[in-house]
Protein backbone atom coordinates (compact mmCIF):
# COMPACT_ATOMS: atom_id res chain seq x y z
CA UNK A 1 7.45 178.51 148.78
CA UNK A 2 11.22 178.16 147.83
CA UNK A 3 12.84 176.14 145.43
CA UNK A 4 14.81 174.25 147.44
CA UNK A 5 11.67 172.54 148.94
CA UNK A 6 11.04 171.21 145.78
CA UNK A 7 14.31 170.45 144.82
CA UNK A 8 14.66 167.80 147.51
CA UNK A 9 18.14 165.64 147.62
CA UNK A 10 15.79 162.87 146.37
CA UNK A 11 15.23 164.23 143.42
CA UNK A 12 18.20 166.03 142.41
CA UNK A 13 20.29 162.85 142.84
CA UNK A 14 17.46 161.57 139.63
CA UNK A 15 18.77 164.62 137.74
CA UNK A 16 21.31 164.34 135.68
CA UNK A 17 23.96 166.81 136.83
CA UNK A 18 25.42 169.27 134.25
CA UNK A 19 28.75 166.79 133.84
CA UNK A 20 26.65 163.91 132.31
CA UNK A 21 24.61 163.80 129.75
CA UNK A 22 21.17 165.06 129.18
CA UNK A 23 21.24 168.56 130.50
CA UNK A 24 18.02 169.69 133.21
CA UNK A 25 17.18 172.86 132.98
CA UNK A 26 14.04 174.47 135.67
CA UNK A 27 12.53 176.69 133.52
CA UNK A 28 9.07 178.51 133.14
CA UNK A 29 6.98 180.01 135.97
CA UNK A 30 8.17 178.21 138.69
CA UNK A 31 11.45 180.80 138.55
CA UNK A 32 9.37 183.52 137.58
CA UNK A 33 7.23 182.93 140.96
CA UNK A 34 10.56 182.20 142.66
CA UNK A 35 11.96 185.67 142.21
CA UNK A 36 8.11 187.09 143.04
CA UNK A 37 8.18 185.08 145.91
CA UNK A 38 4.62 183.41 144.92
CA UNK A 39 3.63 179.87 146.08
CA UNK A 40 3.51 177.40 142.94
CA UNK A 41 3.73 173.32 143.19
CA UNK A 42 4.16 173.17 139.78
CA UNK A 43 7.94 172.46 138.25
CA UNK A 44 8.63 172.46 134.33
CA UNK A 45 12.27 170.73 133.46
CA UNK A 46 13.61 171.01 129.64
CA UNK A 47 16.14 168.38 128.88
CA UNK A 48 18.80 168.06 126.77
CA UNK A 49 17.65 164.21 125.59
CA UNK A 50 15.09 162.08 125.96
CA UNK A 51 12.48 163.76 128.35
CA UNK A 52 9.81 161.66 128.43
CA UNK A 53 12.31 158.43 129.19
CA UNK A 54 13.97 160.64 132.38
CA UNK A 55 10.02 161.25 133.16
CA UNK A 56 9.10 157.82 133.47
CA UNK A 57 12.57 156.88 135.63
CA UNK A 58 11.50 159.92 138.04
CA UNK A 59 7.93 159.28 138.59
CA UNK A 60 8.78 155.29 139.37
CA UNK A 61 11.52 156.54 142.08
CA UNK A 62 9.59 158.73 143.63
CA UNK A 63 6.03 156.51 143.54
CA UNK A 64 4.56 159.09 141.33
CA UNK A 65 2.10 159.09 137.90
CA UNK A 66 4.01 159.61 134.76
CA UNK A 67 1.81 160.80 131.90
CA UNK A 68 2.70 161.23 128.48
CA UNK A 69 1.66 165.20 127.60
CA UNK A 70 2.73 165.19 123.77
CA UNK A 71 4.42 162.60 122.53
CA UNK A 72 5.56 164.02 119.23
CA UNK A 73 6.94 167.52 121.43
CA UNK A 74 8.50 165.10 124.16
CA UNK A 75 7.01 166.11 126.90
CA UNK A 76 5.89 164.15 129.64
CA UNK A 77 4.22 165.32 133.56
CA UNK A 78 4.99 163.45 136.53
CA UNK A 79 2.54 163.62 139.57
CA UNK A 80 4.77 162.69 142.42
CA UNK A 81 3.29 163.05 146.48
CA UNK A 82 4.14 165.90 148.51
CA UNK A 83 5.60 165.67 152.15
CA UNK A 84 2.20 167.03 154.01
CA UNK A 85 -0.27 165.21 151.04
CA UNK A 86 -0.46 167.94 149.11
CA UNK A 87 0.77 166.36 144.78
CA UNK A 88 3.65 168.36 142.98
CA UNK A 89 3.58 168.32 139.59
CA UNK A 90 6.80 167.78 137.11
CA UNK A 91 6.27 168.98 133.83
CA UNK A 92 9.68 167.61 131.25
CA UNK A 93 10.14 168.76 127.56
CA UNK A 94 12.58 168.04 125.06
CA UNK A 95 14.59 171.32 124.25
CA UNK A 96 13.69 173.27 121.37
CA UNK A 97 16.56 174.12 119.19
CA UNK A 98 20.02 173.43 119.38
CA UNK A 99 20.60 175.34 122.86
CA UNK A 100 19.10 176.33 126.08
CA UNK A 101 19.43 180.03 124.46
CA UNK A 102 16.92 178.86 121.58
CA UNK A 103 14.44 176.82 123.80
CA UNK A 104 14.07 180.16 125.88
CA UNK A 105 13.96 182.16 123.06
CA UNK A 106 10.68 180.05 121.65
CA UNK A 107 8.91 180.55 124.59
CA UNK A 108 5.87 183.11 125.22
CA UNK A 109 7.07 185.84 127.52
CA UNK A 110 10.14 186.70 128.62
CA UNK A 111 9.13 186.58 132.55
CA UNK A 112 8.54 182.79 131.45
CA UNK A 113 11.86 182.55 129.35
CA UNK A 114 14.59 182.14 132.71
CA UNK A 115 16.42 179.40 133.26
CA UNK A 116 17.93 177.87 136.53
CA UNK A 117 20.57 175.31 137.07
CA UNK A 118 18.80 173.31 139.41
CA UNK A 119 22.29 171.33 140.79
CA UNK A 120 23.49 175.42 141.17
CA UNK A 121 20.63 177.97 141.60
CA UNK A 122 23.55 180.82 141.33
CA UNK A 123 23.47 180.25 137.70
CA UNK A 124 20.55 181.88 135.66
CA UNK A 125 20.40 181.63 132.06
CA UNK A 126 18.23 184.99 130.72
CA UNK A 127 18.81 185.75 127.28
CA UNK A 128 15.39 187.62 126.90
CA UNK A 129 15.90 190.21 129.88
CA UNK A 130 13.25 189.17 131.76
CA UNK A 131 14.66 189.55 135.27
CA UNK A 132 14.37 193.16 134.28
CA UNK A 133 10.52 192.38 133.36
CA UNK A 134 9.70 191.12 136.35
CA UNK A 135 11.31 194.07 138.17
CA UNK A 136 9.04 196.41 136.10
CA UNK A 137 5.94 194.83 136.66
CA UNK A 138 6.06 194.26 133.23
CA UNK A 139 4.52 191.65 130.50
CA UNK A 140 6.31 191.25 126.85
CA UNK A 141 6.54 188.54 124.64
CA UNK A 142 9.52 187.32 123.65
CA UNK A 143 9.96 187.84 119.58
CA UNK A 144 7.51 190.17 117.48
CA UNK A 145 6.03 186.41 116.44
CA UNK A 146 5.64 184.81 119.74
CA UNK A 147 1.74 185.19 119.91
CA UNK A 148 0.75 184.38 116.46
CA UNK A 149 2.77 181.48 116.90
CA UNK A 150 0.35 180.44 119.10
CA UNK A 151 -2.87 182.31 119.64
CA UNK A 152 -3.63 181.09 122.84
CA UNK A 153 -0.81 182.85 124.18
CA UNK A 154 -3.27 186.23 123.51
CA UNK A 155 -5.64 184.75 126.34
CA UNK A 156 -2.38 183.80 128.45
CA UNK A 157 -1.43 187.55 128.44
CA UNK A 158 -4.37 188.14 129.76
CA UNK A 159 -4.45 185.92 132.56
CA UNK A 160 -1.32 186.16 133.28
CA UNK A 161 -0.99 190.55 133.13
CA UNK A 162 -4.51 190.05 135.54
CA UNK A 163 -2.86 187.60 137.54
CA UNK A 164 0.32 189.60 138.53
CA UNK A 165 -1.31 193.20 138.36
CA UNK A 166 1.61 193.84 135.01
CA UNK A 167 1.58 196.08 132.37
CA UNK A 168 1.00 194.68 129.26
CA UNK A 169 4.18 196.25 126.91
CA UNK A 170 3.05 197.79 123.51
CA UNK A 171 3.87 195.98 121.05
CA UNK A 172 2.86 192.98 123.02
CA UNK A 173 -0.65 194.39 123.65
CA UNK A 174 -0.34 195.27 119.40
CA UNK A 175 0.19 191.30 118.72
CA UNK A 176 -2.70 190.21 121.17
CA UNK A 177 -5.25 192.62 119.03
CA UNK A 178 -4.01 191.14 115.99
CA UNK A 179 -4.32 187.93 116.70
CA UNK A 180 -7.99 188.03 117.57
CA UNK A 181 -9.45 186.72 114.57
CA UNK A 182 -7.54 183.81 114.63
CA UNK A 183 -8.49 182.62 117.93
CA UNK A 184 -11.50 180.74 115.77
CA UNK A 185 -9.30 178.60 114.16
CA UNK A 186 -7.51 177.18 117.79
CA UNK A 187 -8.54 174.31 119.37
CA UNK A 188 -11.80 174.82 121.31
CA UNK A 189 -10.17 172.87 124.40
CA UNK A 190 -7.28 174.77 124.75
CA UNK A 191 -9.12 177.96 124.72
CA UNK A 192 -11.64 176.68 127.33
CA UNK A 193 -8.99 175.55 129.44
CA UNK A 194 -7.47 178.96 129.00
CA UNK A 195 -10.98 180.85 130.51
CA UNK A 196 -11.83 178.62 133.15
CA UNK A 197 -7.96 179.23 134.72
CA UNK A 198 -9.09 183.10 134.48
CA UNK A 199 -12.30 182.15 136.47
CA UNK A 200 -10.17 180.58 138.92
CA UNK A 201 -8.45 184.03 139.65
CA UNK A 202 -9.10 185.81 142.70
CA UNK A 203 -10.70 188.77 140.89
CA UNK A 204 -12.18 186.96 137.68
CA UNK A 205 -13.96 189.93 136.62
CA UNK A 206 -10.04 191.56 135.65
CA UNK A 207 -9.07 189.65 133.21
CA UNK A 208 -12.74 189.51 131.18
CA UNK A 209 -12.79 193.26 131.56
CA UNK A 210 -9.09 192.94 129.84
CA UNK A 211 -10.50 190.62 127.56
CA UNK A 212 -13.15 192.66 126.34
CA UNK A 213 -10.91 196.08 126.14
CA UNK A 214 -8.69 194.10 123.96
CA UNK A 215 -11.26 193.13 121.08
CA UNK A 216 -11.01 189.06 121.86
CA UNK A 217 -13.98 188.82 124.33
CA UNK A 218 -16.76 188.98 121.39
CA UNK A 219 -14.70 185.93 119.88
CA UNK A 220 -14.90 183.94 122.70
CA UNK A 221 -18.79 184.58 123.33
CA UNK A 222 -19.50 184.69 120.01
CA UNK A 223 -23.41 183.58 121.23
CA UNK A 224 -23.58 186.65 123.11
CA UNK A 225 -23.92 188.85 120.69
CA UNK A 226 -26.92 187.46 119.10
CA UNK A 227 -29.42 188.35 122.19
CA UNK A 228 -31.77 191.39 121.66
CA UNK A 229 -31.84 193.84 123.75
CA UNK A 230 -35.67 194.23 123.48
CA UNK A 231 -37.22 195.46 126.68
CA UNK A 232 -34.14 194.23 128.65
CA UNK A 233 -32.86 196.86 130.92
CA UNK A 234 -28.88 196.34 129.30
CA UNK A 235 -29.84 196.77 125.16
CA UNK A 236 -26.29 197.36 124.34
CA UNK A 237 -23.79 194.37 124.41
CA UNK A 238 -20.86 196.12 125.49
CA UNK A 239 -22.93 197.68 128.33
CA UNK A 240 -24.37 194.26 128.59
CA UNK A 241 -20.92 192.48 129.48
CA UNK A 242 -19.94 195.17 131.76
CA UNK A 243 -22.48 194.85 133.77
CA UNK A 244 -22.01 190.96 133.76
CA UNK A 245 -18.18 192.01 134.86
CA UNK A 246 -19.37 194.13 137.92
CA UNK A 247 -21.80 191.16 138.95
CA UNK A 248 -19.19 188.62 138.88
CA UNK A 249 -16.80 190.95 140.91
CA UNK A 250 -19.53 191.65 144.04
CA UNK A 251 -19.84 187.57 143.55
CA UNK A 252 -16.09 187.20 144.18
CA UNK A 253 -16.17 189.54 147.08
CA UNK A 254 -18.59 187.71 148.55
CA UNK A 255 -16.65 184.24 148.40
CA UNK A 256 -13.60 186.07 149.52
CA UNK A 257 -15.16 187.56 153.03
CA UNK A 258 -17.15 183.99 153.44
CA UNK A 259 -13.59 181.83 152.84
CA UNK A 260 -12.42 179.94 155.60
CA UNK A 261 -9.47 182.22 155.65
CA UNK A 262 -10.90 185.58 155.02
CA UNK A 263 -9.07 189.14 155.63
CA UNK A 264 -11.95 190.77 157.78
CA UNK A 265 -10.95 194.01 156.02
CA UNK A 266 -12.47 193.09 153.07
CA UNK A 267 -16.08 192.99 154.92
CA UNK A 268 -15.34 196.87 156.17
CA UNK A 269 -18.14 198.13 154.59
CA UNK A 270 -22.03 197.37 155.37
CA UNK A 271 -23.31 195.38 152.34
CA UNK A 272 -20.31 192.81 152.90
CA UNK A 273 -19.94 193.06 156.49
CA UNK A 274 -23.63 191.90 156.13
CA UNK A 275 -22.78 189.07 154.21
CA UNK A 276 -19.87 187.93 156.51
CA UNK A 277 -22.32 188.37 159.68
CA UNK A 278 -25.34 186.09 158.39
CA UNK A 279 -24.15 183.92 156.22
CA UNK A 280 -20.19 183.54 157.37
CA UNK A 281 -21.38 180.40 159.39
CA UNK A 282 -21.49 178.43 156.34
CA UNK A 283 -17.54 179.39 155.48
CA UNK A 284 -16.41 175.59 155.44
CA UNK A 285 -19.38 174.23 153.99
CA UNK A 286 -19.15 176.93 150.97
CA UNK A 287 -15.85 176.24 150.50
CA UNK A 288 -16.06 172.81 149.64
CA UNK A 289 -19.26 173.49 147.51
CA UNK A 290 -17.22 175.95 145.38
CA UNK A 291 -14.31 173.76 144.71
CA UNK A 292 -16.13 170.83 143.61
CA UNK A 293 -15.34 169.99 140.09
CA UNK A 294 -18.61 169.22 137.67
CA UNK A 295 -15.81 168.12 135.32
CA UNK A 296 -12.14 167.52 135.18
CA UNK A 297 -10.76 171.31 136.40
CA UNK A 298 -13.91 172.82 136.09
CA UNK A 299 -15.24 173.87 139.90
CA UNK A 300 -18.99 175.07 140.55
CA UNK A 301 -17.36 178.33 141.67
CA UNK A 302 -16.36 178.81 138.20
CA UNK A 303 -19.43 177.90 136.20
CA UNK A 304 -21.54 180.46 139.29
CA UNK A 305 -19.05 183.18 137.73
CA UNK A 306 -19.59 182.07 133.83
CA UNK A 307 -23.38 181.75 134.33
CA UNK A 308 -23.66 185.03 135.45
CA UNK A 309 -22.17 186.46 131.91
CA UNK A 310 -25.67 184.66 130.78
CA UNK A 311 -27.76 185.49 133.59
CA UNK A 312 -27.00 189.01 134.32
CA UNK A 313 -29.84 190.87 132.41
CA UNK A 314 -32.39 188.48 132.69
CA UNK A 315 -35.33 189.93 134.40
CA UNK A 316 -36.19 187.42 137.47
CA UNK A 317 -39.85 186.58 137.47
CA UNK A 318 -40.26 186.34 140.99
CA UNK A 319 -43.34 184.78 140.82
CA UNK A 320 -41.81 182.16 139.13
CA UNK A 321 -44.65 182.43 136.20
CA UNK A 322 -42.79 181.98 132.88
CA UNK A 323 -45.42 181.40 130.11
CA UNK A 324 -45.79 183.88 127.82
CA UNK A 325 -44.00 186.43 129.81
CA UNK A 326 -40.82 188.72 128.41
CA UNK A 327 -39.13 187.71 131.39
CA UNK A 328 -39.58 183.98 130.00
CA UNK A 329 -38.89 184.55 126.66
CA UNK A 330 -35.57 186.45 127.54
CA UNK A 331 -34.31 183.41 129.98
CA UNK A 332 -35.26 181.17 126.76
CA UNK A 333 -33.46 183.09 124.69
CA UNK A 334 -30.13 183.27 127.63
CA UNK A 335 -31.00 179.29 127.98
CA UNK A 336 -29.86 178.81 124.32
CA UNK A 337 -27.04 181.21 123.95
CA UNK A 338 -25.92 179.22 126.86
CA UNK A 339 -26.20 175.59 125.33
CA UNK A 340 -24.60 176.82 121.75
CA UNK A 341 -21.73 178.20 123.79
CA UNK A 342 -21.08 175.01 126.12
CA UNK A 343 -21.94 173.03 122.82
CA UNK A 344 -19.13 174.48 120.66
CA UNK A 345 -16.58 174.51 124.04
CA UNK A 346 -17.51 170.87 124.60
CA UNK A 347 -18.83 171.03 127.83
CA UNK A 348 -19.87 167.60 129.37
CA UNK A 349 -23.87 166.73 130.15
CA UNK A 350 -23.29 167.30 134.06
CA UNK A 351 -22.01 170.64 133.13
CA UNK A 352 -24.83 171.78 130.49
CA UNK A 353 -27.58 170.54 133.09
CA UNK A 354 -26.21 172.55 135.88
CA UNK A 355 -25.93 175.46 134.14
CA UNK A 356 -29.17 175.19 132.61
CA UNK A 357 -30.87 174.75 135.78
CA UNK A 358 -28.51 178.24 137.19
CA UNK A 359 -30.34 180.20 134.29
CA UNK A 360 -34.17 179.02 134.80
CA UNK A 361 -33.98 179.15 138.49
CA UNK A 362 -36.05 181.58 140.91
CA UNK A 363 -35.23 182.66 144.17
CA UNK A 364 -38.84 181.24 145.89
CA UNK A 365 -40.89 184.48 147.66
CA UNK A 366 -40.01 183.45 151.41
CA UNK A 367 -41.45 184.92 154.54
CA UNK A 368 -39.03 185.98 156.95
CA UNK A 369 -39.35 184.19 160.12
CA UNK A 370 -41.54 182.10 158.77
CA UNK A 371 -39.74 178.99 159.84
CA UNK A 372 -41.12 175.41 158.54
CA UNK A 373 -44.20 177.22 156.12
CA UNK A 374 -41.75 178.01 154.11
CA UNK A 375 -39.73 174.63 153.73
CA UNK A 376 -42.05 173.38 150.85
CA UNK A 377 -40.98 175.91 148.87
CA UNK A 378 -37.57 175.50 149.30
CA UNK A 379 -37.95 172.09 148.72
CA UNK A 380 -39.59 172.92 145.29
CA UNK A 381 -36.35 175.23 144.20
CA UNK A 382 -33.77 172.86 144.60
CA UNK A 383 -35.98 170.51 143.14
CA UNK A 384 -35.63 172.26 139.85
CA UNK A 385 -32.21 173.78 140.66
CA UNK A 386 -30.06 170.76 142.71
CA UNK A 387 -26.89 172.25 143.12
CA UNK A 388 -26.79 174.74 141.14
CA UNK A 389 -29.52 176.42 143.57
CA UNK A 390 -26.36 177.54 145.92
CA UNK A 391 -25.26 179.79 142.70
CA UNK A 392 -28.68 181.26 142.16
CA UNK A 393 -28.49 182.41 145.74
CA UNK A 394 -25.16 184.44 145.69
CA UNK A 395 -26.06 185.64 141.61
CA UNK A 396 -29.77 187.43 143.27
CA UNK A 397 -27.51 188.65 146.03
CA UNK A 398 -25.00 189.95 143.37
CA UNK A 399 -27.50 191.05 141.04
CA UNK A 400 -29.48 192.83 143.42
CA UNK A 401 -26.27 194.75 145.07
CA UNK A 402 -25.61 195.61 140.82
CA UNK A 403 -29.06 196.85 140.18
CA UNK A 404 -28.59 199.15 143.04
CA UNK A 405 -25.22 200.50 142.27
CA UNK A 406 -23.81 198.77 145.28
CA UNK A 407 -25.80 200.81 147.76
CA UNK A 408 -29.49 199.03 148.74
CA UNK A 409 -31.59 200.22 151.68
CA UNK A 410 -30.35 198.63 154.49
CA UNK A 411 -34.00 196.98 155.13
CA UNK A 412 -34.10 195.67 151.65
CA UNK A 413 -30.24 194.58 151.85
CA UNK A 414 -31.15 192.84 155.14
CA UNK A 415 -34.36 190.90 153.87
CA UNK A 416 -32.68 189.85 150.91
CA UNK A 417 -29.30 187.95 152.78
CA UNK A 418 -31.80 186.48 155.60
CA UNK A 419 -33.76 184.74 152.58
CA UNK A 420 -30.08 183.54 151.25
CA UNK A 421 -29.29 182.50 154.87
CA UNK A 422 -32.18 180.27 155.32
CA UNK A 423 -31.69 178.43 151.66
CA UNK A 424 -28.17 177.69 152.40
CA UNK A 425 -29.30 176.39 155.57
CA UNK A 426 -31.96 174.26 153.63
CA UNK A 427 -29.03 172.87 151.83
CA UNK A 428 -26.02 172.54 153.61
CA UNK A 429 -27.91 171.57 157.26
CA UNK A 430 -31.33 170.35 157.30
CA UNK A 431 -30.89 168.27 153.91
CA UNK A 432 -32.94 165.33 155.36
CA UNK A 433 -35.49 167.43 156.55
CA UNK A 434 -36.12 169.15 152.90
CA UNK A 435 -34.38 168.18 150.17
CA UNK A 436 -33.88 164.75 150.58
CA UNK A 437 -37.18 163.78 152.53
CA UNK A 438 -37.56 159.77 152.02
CA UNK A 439 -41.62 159.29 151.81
CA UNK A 440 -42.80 157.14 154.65
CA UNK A 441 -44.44 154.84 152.40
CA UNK A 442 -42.46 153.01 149.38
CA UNK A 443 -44.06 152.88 145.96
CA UNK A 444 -45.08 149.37 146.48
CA UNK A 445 -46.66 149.95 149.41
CA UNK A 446 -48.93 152.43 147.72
CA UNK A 447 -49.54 150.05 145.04
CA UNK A 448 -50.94 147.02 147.55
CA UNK A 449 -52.40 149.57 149.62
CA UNK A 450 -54.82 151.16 146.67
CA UNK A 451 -54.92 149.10 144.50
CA UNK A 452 -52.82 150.71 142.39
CA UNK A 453 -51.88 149.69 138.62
CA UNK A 454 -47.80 150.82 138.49
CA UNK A 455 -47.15 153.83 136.35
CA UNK A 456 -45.45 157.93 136.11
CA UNK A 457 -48.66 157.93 138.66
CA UNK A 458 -47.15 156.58 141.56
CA UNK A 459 -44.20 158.49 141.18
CA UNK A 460 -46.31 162.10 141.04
CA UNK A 461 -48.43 160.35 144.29
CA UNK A 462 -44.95 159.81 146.28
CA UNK A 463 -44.01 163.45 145.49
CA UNK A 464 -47.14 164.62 146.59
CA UNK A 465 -46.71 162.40 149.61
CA UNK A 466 -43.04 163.90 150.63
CA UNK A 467 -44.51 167.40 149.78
CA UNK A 468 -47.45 167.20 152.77
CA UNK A 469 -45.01 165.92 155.03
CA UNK A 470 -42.49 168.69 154.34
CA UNK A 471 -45.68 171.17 154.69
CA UNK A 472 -47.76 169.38 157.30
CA UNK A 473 -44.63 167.92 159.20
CA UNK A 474 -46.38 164.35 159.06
CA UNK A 475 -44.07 161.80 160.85
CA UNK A 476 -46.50 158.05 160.81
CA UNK A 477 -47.04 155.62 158.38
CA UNK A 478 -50.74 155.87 159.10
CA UNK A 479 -50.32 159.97 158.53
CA UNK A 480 -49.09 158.84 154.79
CA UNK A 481 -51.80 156.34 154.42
CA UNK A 482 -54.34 158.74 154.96
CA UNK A 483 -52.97 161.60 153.08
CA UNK A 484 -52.27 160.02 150.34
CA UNK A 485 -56.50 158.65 150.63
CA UNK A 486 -57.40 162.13 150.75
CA UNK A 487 -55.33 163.07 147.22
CA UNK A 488 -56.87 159.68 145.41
CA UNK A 489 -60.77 160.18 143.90
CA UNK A 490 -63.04 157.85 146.26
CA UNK A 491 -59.95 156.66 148.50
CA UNK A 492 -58.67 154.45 146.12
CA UNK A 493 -57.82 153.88 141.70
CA UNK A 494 -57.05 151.50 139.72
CA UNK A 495 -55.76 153.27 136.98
CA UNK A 496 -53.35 156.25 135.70
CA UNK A 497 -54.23 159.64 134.71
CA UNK A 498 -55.86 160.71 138.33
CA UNK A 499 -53.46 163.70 139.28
């Protein structure tokens, strides 16, 4: 993606040109990506003057969204449309200092701190050698303050370094360390925004891996820490989240060889070849099940990888009996790490409920070729688990492949994806056969049919009712009448408290 495809005539003619006044500088990562020839949509402007008013002006000329970022900083975003539907994004900030030289200068690495002319992309303005940078693969801030300036910038390193496969310079690396304890005292948004763009990456488990090698990891799972080891088969915490990173890498190899656009190198061996084989027919559906956002930014994709740093060494009842049993007590005590976490990062209810129901969820004990005998109990998991079910498939598949060191027997391999293959067929095909079955009578009908006093009873009989005809595939409104005589003492009650 060039430039000059964003920098249409359209919009450089709203630009003030370098002979008027305010001065527009492109700045930021769009040039960074420029020179590494990456594809990026989003364009950050500093101006000379009053950004926020040359914001506004843009946004109305090109039938765009202006939005006021920071009033106080001057800086405003425009959302304008692209020419094949896809929205651009124009980010513009009143300079910093009393030049271009000092606005670049303030900024948080010199890769980020270049400068184009956007009227003349000859001129580059790069006072902080970062052309250089990039050329080296390399990742340093731009003063010996830049990242306690701003402590986010520590978790920016690190998604950015992961991002671009750089090295991380020394002293740079010396000011992310030292800033760690100080990361409790930033705004919890900005540092949740910060992680969930590192679970976006491609390989998400590179940057928590760099997190946790550079001491800021414990910070930012704080809740973590506090789970005992017990009987668990991971006692140690930092063995703990390195397992968690290897899960969450198989799980991003396995959305990589199911995307629509998949390299089929990446399935060369047998465990993902596997994967791509039974399950690739669901590519399209998968793909727009990961990128669905539970909140503003925050995709189901995401919270699969981030529920699996809580999930990981939880010992999987199969049988799905919890009470009393250390498997139980250890998915309790995941449950609540996991709700004081999204509690202090100000997660919304949606998010907290799905990721509750990822935790306490059981793959169900399916026959293999079973066909319809084993529809009620997929029914039953996604009652408990809704969306959130399509995660607990692909964290057993990832588990399992951990627990094995990547190498299962190919029979156990095999059962294990045809069990995942006929869940995500549950879900994404044959919804209206079992998991959204409407009962064939209504509650009222019930009700004038028994005899029936309304109450939670009616509600457990049409369960009950959808249940048999999931099970015992009944299709008649005479079928439901008569099942549902057959549940009820003597044919018929008048009162609650009979199931």
């Amino acid at each position: 993606m060039t430039l000059q495809k964003f920098l249409t005539p359209a919009l450089l003619e709203l630009l003030p040109s370098p002979v008027e006044g305010p001065q527009v500088w492109l700045v930021g990562g769009a040039v960074r990506d420029h020179f590494l020839q990456r594809q990026s949509f989003d364009l950050d402007f500093v101006v000379a003057g009053d950004a926020l008013r040359l914001a506004r002006r843009i946004a109305d000329a090109l039938g765009g969204k202006y939005y006021a970022l920071d009033s106080e900083r001057g800086a405003g975003r425009v959302l304008a449309p692209g020419p094949n539907g896809e929205e651009w994004v124009f980010d513009f900030t009143r300079m910093r200092g009393s030049s271009l030289q000092d606005d670049l200068w303030y900024r948080d690495f010199t890769i980020n701190a270049l400068a184009f002319d956007p009227h003349n992309l000859d001129i580059l303005v790069d006072p902080t050698g970062g052309l250089k940078d990039l050329h080296d693969s390399l990742l340093r801030a731009c003063t010996s303050e830049a990242i306690q300036n701003d402590p986010v910038r520590a978790l920016r390193a690190v998604r950015i370094a992961s991002e671009l496969e750089f090295r991380i310079e020394p002293n740079t690396i010396q000011q992310v360390k030292a800033v760690g304890p100080l990361l409790v005292h930033v705004s919890v948004e900005r540092l949740r925004d910060e992680l969930f763009r590192m679970l976006d990456h491609q390989q998400p488990a590179r940057p928590l891996r760099l997190l946790e090698h550079l001491g800021l990891f414990d910070t930012l799972f704080n809740e973590l820490n506090d789970h005992p080891g017990g009987d668990s088969p991971i006692g140690d915490k930092r063995d703990f989240a390195r397992q968690a990173f290897t899960v969450i890498s198989t799980l991003s190899e396995f959305f990589q060889v199911l995307a629509p656009r998949h390299d089929p190198d990446a399935a060369s061996n047998s465990t993902l070849g596997l994967i791509a084989i039974r399950l690739g027919r669901f590519r399209e559906s998968l793909s727009n099940y990961l990128v669905e956002e539970l909140s503003s930014g925050r995709t189901q994709r995401a919270w699969i990888l981030l529920g699996s740093l809580f999930s990981t060494d939880v010992i999987r009842d199969l049988s799905g009996d919890q009470d009393g049993s250390p498997a139980g007590e250890d998915r309790g005590s995941k449950t609540f790490a996991a709700s004081a976490w999204s509690d202090r990062y100000h997660m919304s209810r949606k998010e907290k409920d799905w990721l509750e129901r990822f935790l306490v969820g059981d793959i169900p004990q399916l026959l293999e070729d079973a066909g319809g005998n084993n529809d009620l109990q997929i029914h039953r998991f996604y009652q408990r688990t809704r969306s959130a079910g399509i995660g607990i498939v692909f964290g057993d598949l990832a588990n399992f492949l951990t627990e094995t060191n990547g190498a299962p027997a190919d029979d156990a391999w095999e059962s294990r994806v045809n069990i995942a293959r006929e869940l995500l067929d549950a879900y994404f095909n044959r919804r209206d056969e079992i998991l959204e079955v409407e009962s064939l009578l209504s509650g009222e009908e019930i009700i004038s049919e028994f005899k029936l006093k309304p109450g939670p009873v009616i509600g457990e009989l049409l369960q009950r009712l959808v249940e048999l005809q999931i099970a015992e595939k009944l299709n008649t409104r005479d079928q439901a009448i008569d099942a549902v005589r057959a549940i009820l003492p003597n044919g018929s009650k008048t009162s609650g408290g009979l199931l």
